[in-house]
PDB file of N, CA and C in Angstrom:
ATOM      1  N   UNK A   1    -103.468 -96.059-247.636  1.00  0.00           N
ATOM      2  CA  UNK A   1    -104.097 -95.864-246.340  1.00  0.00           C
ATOM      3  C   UNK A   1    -104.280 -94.362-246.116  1.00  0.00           C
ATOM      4  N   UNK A   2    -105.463 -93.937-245.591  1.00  0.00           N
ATOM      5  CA  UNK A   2    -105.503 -92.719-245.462  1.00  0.00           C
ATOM      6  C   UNK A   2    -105.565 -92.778-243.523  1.00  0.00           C
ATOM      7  N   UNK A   3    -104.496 -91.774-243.358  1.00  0.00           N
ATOM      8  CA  UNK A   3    -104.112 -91.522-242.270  1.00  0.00           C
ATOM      9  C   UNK A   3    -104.320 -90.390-241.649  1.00  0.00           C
ATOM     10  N   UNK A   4    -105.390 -90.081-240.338  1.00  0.00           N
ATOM     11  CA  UNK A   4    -105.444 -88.845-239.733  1.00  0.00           C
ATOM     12  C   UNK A   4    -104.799 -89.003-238.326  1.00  0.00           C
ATOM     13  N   UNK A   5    -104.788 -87.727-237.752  1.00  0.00           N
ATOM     14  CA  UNK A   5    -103.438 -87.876-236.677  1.00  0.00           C
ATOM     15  C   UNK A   5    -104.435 -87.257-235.476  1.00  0.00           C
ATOM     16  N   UNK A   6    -104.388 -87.593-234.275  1.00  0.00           N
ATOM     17  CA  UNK A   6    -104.528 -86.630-233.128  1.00  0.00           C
ATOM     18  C   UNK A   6    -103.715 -86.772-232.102  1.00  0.00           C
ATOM     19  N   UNK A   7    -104.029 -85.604-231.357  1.00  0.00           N
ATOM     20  CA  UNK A   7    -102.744 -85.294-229.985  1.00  0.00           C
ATOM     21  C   UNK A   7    -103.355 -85.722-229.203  1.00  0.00           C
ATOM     22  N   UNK A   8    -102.731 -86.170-228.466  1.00  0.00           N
ATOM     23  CA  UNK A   8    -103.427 -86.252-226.327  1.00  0.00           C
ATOM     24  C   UNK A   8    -102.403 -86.370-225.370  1.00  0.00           C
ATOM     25  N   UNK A   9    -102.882 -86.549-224.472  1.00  0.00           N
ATOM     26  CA  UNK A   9    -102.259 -87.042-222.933  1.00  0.00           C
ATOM     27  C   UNK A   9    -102.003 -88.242-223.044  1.00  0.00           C
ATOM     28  N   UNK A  10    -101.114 -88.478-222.780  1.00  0.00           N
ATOM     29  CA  UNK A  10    -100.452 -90.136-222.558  1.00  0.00           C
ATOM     30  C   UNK A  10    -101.208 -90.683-221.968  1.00  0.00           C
ATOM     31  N   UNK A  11    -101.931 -90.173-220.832  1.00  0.00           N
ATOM     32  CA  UNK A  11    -102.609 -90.677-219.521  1.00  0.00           C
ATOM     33  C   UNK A  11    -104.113 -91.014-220.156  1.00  0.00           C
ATOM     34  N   UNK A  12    -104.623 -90.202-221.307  1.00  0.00           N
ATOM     35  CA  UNK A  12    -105.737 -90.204-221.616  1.00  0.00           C
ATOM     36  C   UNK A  12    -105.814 -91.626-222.634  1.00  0.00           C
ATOM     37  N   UNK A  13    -104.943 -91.531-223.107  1.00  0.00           N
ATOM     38  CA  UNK A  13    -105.019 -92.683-224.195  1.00  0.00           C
ATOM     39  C   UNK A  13    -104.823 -93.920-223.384  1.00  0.00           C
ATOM     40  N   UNK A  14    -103.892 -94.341-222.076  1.00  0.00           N
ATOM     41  CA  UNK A  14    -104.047 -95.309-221.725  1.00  0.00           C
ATOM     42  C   UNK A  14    -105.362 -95.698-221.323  1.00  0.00           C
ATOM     43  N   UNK A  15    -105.821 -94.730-220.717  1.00  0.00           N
ATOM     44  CA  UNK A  15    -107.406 -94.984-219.905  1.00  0.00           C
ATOM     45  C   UNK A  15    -108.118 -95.024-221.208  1.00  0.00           C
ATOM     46  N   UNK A  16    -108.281 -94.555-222.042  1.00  0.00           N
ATOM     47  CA  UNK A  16    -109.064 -94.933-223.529  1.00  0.00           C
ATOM     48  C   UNK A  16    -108.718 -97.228-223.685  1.00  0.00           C
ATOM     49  N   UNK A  17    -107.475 -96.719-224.049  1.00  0.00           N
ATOM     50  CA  UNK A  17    -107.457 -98.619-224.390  1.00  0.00           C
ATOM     51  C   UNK A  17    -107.889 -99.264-223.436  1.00  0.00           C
ATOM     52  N   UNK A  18    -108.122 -98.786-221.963  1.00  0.00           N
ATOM     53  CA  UNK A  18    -109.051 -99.828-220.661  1.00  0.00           C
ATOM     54  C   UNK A  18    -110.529 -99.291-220.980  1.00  0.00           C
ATOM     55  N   UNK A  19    -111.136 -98.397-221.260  1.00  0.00           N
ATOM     56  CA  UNK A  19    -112.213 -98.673-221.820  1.00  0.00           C
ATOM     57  C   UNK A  19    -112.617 -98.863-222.904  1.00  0.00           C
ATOM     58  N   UNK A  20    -112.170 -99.207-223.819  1.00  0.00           N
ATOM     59  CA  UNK A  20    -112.591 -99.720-224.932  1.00  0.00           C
ATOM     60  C   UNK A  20    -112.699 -98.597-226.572  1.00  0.00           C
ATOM     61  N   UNK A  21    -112.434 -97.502-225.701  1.00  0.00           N
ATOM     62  CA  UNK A  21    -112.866 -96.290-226.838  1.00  0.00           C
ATOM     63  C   UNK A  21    -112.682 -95.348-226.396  1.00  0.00           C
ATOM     64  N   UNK A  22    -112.266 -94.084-227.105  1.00  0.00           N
ATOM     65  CA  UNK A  22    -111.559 -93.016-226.833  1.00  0.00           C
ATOM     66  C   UNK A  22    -112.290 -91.632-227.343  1.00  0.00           C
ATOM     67  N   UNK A  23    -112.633 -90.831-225.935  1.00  0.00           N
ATOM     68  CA  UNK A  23    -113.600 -89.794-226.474  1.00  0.00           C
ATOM     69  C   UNK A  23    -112.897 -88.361-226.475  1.00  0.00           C
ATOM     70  N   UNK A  24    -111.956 -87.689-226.079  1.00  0.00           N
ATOM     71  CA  UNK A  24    -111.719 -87.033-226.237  1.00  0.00           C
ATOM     72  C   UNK A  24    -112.077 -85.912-225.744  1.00  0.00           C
ATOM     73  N   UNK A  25    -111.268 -85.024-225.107  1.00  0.00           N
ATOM     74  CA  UNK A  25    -112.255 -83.624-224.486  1.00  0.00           C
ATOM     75  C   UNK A  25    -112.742 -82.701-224.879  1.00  0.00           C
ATOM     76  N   UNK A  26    -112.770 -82.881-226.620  1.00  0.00           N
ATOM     77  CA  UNK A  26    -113.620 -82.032-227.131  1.00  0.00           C
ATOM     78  C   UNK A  26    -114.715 -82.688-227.274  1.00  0.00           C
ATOM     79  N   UNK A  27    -115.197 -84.045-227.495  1.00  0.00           N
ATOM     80  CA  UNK A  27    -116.308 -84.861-227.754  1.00  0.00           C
ATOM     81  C   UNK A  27    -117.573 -84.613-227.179  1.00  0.00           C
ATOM     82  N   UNK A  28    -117.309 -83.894-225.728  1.00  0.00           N
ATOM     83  CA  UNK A  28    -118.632 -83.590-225.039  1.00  0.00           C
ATOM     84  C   UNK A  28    -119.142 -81.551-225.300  1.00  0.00           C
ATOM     85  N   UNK A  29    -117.541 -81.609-225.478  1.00  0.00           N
ATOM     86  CA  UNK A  29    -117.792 -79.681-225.119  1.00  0.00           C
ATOM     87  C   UNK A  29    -118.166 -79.433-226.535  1.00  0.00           C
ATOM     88  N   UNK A  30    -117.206 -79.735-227.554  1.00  0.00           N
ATOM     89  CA  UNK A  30    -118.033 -79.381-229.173  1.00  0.00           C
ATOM     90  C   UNK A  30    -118.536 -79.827-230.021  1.00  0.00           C
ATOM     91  N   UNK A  31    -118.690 -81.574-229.460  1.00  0.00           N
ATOM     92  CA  UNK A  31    -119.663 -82.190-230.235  1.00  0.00           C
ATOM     93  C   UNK A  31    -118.248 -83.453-231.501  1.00  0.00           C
ATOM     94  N   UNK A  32    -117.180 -83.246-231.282  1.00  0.00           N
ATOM     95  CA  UNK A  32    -116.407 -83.589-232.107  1.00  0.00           C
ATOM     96  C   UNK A  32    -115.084 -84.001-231.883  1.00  0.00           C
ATOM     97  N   UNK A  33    -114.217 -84.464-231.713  1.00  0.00           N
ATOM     98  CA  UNK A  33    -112.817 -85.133-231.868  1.00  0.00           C
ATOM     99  C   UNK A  33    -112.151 -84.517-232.855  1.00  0.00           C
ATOM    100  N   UNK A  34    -111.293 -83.685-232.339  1.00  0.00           N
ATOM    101  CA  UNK A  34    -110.389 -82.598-233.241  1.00  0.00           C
ATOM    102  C   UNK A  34    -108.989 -83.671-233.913  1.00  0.00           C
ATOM    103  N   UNK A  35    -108.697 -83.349-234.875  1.00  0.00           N
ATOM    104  CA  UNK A  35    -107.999 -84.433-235.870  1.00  0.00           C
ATOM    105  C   UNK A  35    -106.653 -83.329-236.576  1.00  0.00           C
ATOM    106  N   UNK A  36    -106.067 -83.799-237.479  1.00  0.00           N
ATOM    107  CA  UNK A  36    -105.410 -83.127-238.248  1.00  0.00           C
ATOM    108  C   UNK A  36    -104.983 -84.172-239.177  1.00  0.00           C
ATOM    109  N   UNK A  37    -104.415 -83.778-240.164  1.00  0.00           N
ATOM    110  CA  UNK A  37    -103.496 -84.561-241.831  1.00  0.00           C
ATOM    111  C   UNK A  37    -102.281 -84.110-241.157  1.00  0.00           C
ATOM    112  N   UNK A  38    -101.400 -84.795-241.567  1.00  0.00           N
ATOM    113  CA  UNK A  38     -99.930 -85.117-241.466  1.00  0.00           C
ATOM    114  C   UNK A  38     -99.597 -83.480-241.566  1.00  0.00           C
ATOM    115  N   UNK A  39     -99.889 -82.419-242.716  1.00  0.00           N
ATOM    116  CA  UNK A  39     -99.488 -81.151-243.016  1.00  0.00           C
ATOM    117  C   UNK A  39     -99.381 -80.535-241.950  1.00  0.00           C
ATOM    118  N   UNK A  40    -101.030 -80.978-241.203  1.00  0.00           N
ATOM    119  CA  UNK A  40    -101.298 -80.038-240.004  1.00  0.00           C
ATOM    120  C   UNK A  40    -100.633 -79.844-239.173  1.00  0.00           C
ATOM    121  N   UNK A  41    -100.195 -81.392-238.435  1.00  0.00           N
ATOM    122  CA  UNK A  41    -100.126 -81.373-237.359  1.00  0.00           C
ATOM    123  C   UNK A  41     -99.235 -80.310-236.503  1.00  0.00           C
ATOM    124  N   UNK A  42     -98.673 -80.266-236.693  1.00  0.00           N
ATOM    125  CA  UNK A  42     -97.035 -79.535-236.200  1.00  0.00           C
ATOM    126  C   UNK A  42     -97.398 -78.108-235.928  1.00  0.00           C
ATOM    127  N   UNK A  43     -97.976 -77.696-236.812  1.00  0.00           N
ATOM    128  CA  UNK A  43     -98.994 -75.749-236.662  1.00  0.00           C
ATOM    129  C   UNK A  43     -99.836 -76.522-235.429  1.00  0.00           C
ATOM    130  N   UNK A  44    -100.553 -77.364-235.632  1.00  0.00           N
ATOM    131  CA  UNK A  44    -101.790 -77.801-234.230  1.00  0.00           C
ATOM    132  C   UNK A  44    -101.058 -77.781-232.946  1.00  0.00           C
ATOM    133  N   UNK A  45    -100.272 -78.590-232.892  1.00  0.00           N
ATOM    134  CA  UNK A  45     -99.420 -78.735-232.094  1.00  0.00           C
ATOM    135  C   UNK A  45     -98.303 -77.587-231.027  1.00  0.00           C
ATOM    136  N   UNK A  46     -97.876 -76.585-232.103  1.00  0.00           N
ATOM    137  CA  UNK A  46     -97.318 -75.652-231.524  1.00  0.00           C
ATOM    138  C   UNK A  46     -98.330 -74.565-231.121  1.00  0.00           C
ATOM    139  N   UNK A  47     -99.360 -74.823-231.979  1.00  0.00           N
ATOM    140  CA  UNK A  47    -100.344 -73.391-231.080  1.00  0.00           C
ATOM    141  C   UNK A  47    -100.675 -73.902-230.156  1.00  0.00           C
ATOM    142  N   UNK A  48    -101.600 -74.884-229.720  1.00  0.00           N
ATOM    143  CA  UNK A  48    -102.509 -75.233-228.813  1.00  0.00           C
ATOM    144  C   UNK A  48    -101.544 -76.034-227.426  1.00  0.00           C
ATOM    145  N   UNK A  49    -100.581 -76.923-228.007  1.00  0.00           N
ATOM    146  CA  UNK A  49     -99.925 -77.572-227.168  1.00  0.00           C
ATOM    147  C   UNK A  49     -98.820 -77.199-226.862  1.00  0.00           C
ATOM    148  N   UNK A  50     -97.903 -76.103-227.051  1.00  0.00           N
ATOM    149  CA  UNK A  50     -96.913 -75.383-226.819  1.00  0.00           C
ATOM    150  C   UNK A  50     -96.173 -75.912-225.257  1.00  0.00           C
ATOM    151  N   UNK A  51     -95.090 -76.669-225.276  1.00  0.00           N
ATOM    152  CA  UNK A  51     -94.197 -76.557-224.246  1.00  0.00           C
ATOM    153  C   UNK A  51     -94.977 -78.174-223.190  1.00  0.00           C
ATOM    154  N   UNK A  52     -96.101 -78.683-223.603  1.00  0.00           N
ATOM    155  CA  UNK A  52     -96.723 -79.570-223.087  1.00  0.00           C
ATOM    156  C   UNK A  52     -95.893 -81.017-223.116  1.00  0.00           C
ATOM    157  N   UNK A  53     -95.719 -81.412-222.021  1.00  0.00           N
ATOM    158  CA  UNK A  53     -94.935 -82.680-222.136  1.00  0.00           C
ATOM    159  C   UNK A  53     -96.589 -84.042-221.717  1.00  0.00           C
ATOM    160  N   UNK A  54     -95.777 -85.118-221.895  1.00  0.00           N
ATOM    161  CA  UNK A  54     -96.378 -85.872-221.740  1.00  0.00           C
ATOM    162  C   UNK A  54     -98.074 -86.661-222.762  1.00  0.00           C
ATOM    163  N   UNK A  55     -97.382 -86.004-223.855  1.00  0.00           N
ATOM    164  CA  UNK A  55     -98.144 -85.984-225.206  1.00  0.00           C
ATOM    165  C   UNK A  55     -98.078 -87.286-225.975  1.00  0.00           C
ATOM    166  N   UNK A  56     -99.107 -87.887-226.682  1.00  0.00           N
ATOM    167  CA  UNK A  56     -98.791 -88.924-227.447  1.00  0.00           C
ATOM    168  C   UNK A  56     -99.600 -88.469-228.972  1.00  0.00           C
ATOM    169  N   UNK A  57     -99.031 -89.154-230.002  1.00  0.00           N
ATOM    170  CA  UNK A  57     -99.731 -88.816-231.276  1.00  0.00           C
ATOM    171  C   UNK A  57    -100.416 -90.214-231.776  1.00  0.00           C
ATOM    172  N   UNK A  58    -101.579 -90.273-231.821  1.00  0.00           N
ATOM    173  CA  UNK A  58    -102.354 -90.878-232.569  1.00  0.00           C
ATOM    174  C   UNK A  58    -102.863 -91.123-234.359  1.00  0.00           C
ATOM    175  N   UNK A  59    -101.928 -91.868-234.318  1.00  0.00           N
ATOM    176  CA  UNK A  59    -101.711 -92.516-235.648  1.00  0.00           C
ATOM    177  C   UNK A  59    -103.302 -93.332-235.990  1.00  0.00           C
ATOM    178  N   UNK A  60    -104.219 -92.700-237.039  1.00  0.00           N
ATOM    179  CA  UNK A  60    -105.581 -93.658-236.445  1.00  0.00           C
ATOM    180  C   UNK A  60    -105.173 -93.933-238.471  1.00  0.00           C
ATOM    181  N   UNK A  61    -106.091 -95.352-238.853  1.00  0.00           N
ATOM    182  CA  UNK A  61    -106.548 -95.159-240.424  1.00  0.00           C
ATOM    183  C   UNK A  61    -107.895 -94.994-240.388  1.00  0.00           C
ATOM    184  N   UNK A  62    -108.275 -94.114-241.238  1.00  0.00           N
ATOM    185  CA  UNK A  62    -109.633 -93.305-241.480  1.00  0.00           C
ATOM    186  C   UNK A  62    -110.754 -94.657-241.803  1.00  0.00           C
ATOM    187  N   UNK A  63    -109.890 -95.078-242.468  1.00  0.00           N
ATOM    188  CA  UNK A  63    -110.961 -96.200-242.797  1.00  0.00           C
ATOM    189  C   UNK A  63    -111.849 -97.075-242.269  1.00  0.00           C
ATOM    190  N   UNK A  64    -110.738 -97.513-241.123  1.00  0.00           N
ATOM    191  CA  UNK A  64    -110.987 -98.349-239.740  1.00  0.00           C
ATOM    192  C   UNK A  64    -112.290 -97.463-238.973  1.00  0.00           C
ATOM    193  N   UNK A  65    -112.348 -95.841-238.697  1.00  0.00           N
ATOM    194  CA  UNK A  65    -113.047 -95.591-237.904  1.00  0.00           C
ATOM    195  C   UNK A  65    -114.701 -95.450-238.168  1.00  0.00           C
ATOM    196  N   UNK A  66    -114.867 -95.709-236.642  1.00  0.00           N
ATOM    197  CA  UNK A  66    -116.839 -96.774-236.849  1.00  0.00           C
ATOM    198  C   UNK A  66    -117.553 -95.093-237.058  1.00  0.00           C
ATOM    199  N   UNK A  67    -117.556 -93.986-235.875  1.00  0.00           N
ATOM    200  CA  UNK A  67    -117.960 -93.002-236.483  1.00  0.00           C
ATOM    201  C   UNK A  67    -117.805 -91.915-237.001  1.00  0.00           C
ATOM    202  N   UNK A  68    -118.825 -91.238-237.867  1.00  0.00           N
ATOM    203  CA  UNK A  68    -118.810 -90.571-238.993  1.00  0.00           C
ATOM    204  C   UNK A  68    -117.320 -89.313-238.470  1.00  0.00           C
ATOM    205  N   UNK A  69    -116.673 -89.514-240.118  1.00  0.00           N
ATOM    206  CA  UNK A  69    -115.328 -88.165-239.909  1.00  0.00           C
ATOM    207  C   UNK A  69    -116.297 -87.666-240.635  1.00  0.00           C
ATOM    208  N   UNK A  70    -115.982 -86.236-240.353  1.00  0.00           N
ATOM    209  CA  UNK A  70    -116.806 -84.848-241.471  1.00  0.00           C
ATOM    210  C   UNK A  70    -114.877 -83.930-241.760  1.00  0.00           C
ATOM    211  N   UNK A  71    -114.348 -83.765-242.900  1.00  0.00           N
ATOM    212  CA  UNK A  71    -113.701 -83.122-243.044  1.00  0.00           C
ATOM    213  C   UNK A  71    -113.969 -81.456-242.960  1.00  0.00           C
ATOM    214  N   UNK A  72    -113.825 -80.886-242.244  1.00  0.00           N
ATOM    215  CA  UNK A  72    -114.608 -79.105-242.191  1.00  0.00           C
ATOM    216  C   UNK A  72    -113.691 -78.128-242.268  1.00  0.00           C
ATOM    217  N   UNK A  73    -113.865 -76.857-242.817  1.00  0.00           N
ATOM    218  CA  UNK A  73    -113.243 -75.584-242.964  1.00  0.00           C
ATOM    219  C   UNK A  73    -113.065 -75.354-241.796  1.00  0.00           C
ATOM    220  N   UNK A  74    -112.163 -74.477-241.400  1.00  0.00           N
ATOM    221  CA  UNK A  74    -111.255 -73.783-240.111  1.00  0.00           C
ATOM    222  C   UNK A  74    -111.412 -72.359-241.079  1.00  0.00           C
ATOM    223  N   UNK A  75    -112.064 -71.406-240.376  1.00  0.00           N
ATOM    224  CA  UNK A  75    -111.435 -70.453-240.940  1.00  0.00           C
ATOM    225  C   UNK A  75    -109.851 -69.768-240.761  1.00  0.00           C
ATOM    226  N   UNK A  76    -109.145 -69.869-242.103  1.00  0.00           N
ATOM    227  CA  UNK A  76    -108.056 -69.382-242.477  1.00  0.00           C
ATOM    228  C   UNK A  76    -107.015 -70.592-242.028  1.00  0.00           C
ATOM    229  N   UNK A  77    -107.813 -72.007-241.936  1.00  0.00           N
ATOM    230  CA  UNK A  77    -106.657 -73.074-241.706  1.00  0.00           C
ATOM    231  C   UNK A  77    -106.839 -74.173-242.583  1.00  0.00           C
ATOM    232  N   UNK A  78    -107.689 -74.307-242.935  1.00  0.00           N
ATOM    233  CA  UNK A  78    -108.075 -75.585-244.067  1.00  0.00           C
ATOM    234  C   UNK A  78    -108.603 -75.979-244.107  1.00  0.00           C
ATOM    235  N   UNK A  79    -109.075 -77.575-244.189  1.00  0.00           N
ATOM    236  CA  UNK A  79    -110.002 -78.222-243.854  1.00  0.00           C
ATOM    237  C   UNK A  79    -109.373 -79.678-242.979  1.00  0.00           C
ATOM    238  N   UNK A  80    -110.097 -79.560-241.767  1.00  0.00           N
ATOM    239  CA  UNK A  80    -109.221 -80.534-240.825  1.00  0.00           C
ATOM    240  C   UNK A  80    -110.541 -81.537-240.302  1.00  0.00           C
ATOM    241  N   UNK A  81    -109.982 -82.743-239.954  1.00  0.00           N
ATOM    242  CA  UNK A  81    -110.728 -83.861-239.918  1.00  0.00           C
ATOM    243  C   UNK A  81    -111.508 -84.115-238.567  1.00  0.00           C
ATOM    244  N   UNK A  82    -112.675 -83.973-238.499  1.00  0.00           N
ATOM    245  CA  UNK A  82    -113.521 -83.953-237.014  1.00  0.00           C
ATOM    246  C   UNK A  82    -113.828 -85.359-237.240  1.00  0.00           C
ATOM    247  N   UNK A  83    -113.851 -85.894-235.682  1.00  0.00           N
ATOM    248  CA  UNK A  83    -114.303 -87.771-235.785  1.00  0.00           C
ATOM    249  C   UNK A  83    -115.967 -87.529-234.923  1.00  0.00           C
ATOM    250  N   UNK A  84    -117.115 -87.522-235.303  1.00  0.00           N
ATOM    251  CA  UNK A  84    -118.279 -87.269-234.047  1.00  0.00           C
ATOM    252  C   UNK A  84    -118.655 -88.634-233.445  1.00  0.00           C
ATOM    253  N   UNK A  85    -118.107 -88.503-232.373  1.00  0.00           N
ATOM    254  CA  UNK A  85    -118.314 -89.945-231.853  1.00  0.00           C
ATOM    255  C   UNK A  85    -117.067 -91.018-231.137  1.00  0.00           C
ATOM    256  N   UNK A  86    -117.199 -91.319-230.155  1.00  0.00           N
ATOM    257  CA  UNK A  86    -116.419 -92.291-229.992  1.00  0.00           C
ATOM    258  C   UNK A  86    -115.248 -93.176-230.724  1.00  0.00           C
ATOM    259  N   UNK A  87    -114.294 -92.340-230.932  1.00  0.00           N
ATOM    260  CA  UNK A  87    -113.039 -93.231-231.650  1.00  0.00           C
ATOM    261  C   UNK A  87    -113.095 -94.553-231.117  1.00  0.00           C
ATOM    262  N   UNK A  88    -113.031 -95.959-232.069  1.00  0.00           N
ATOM    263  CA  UNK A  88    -113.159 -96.886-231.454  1.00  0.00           C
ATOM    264  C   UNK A  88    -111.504 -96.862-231.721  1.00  0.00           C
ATOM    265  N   UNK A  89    -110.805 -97.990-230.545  1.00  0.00           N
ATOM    266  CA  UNK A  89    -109.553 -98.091-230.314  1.00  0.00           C
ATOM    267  C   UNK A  89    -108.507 -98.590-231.354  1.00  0.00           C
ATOM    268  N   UNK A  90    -109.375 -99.891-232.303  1.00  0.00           N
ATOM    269  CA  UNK A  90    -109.024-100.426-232.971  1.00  0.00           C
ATOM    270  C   UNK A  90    -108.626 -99.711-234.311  1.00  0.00           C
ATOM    271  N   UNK A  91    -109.007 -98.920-234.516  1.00  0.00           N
ATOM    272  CA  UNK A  91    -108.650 -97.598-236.126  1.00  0.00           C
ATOM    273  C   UNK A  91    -107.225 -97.264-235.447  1.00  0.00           C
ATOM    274  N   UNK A  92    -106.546 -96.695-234.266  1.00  0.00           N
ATOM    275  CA  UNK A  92    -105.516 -96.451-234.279  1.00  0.00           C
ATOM    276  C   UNK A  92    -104.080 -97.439-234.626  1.00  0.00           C
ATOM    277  N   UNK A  93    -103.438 -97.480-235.341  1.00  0.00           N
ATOM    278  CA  UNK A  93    -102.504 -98.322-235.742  1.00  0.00           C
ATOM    279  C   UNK A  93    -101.114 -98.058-235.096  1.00  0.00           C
ATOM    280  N   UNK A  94    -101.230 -96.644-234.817  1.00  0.00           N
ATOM    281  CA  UNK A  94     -99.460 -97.007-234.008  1.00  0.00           C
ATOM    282  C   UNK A  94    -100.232 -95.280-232.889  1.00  0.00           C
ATOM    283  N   UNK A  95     -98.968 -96.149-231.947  1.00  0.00           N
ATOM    284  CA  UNK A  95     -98.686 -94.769-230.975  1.00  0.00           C
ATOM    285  C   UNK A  95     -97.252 -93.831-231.000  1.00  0.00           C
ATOM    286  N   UNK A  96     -97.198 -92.649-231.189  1.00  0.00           N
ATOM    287  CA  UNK A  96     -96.101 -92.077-231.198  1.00  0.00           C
ATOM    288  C   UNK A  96     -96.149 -91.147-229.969  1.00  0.00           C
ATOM    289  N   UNK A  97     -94.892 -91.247-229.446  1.00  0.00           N
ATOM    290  CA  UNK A  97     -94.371 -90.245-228.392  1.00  0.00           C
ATOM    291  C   UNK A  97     -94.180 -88.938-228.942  1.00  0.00           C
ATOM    292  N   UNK A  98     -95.004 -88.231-228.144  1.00  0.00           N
ATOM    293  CA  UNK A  98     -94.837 -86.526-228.735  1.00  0.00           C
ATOM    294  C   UNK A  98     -94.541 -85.140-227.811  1.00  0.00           C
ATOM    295  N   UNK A  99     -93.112 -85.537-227.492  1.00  0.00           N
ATOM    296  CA  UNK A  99     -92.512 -84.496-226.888  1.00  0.00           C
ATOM    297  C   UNK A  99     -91.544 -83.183-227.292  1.00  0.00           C
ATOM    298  N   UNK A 100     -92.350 -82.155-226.863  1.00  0.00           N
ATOM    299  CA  UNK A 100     -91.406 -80.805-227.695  1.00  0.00           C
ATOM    300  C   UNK A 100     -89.940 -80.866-227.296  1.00  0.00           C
ATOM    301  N   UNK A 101     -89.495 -80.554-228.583  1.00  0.00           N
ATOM    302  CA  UNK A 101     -88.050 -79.816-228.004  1.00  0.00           C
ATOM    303  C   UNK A 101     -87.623 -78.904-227.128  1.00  0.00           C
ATOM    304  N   UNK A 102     -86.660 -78.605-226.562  1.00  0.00           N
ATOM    305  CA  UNK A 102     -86.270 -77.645-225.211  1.00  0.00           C
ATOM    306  C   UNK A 102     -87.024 -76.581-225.474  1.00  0.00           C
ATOM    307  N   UNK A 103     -86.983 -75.824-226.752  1.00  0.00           N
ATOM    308  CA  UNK A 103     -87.522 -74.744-226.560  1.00  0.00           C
ATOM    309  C   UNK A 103     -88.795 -74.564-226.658  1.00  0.00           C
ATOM    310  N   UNK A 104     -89.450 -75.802-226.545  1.00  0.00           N
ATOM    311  CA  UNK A 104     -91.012 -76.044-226.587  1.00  0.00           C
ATOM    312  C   UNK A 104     -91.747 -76.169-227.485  1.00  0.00           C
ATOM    313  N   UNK A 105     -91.056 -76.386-228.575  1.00  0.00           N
ATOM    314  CA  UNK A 105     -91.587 -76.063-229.639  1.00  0.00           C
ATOM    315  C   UNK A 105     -91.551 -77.903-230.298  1.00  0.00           C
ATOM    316  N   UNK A 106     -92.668 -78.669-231.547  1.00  0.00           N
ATOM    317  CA  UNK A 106     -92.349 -79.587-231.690  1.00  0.00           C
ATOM    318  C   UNK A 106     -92.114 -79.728-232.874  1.00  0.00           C
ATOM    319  N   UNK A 107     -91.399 -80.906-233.403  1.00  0.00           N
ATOM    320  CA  UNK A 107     -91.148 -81.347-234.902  1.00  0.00           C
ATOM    321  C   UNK A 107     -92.026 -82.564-234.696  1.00  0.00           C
ATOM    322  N   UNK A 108     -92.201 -82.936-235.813  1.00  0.00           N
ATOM    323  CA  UNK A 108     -92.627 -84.830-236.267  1.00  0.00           C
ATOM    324  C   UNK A 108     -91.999 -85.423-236.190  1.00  0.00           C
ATOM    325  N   UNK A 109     -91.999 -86.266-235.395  1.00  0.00           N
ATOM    326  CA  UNK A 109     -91.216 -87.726-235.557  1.00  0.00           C
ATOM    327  C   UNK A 109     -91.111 -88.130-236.449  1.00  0.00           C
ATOM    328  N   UNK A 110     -90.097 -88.883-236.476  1.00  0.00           N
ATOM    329  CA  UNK A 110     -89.634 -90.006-237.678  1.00  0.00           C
ATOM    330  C   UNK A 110     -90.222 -91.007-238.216  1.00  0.00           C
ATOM    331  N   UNK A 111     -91.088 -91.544-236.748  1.00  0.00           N
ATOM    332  CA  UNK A 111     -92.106 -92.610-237.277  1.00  0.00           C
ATOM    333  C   UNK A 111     -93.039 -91.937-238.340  1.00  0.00           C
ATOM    334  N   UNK A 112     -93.749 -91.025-238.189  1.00  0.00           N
ATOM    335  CA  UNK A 112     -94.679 -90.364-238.862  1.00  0.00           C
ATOM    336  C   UNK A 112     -94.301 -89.855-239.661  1.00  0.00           C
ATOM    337  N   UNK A 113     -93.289 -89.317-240.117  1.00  0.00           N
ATOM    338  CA  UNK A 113     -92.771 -88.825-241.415  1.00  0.00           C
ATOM    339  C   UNK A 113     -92.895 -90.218-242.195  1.00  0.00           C
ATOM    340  N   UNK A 114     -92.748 -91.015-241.673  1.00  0.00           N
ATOM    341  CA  UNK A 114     -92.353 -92.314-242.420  1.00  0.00           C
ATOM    342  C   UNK A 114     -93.624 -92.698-243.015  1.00  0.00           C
ATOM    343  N   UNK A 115     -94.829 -92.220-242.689  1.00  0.00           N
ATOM    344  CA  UNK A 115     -95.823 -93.258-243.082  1.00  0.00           C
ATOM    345  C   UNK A 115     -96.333 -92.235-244.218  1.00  0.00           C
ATOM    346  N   UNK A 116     -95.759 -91.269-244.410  1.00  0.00           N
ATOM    347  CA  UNK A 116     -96.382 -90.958-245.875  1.00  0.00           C
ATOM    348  C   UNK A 116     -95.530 -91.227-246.940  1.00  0.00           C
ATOM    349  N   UNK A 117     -94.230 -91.571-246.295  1.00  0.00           N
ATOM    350  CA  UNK A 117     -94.246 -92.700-247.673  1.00  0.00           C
ATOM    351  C   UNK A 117     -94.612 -93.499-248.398  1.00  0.00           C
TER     352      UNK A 117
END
């Protein structure tokens, strides 16, 4: 299974599964649904989301999703997985709780370590 990961709001993802599909707040501003690989996440996470509670991680399989991923260069970060289009709900396979540690900072859960086994 190939597995890409994204962050959100708890709040956002519930209101995603009542409508049917999940767009994301980059979807309108850059055209794309910001993603990461298992490697990433945790660098994504501590830059952008630093000290943010109320986070969930999106466990999606690539395979499942209806539109087009483009894998793209970051300069000086890699190549990280853009979804253009409406994540449909059904590609996500699990939800993980993603709350930093005290000092704000986050690790990976256990669930998710687990699935690259």
């Amino acid at each position: 299974m190939n597995i890409i990961l994204h962050i959100t709001q708890k709040q956002q993802w519930e209101q995603a599964k009542l409508n049917g599909s999940y767009r994301g707040d980059t979807l309108d501003s850059e055209g794309f649904i910001h993603c990461s690989i298992l490697e990433q996440v945790i660098k994504v996470a501590n830059s952008f989301f630093y000290n943010q509670k109320g986070l969930v991680l999106l466990c999606i399989e690539s395979n499942r999703v209806q539109p087009e991923i483009r894998y793209e260069s970051v300069e000086n970060e890699g190549t990280f997985p853009h979804i253009y289009g409406a994540l449909n709900i059904d590609s996500v396979f699990q939800v993980v709780g993603f709350e930093p540690n005290e000092d704000g900072y986050f690790a990976l859960p256990q669930e998710v370590i687990s699935l690259s086994k």
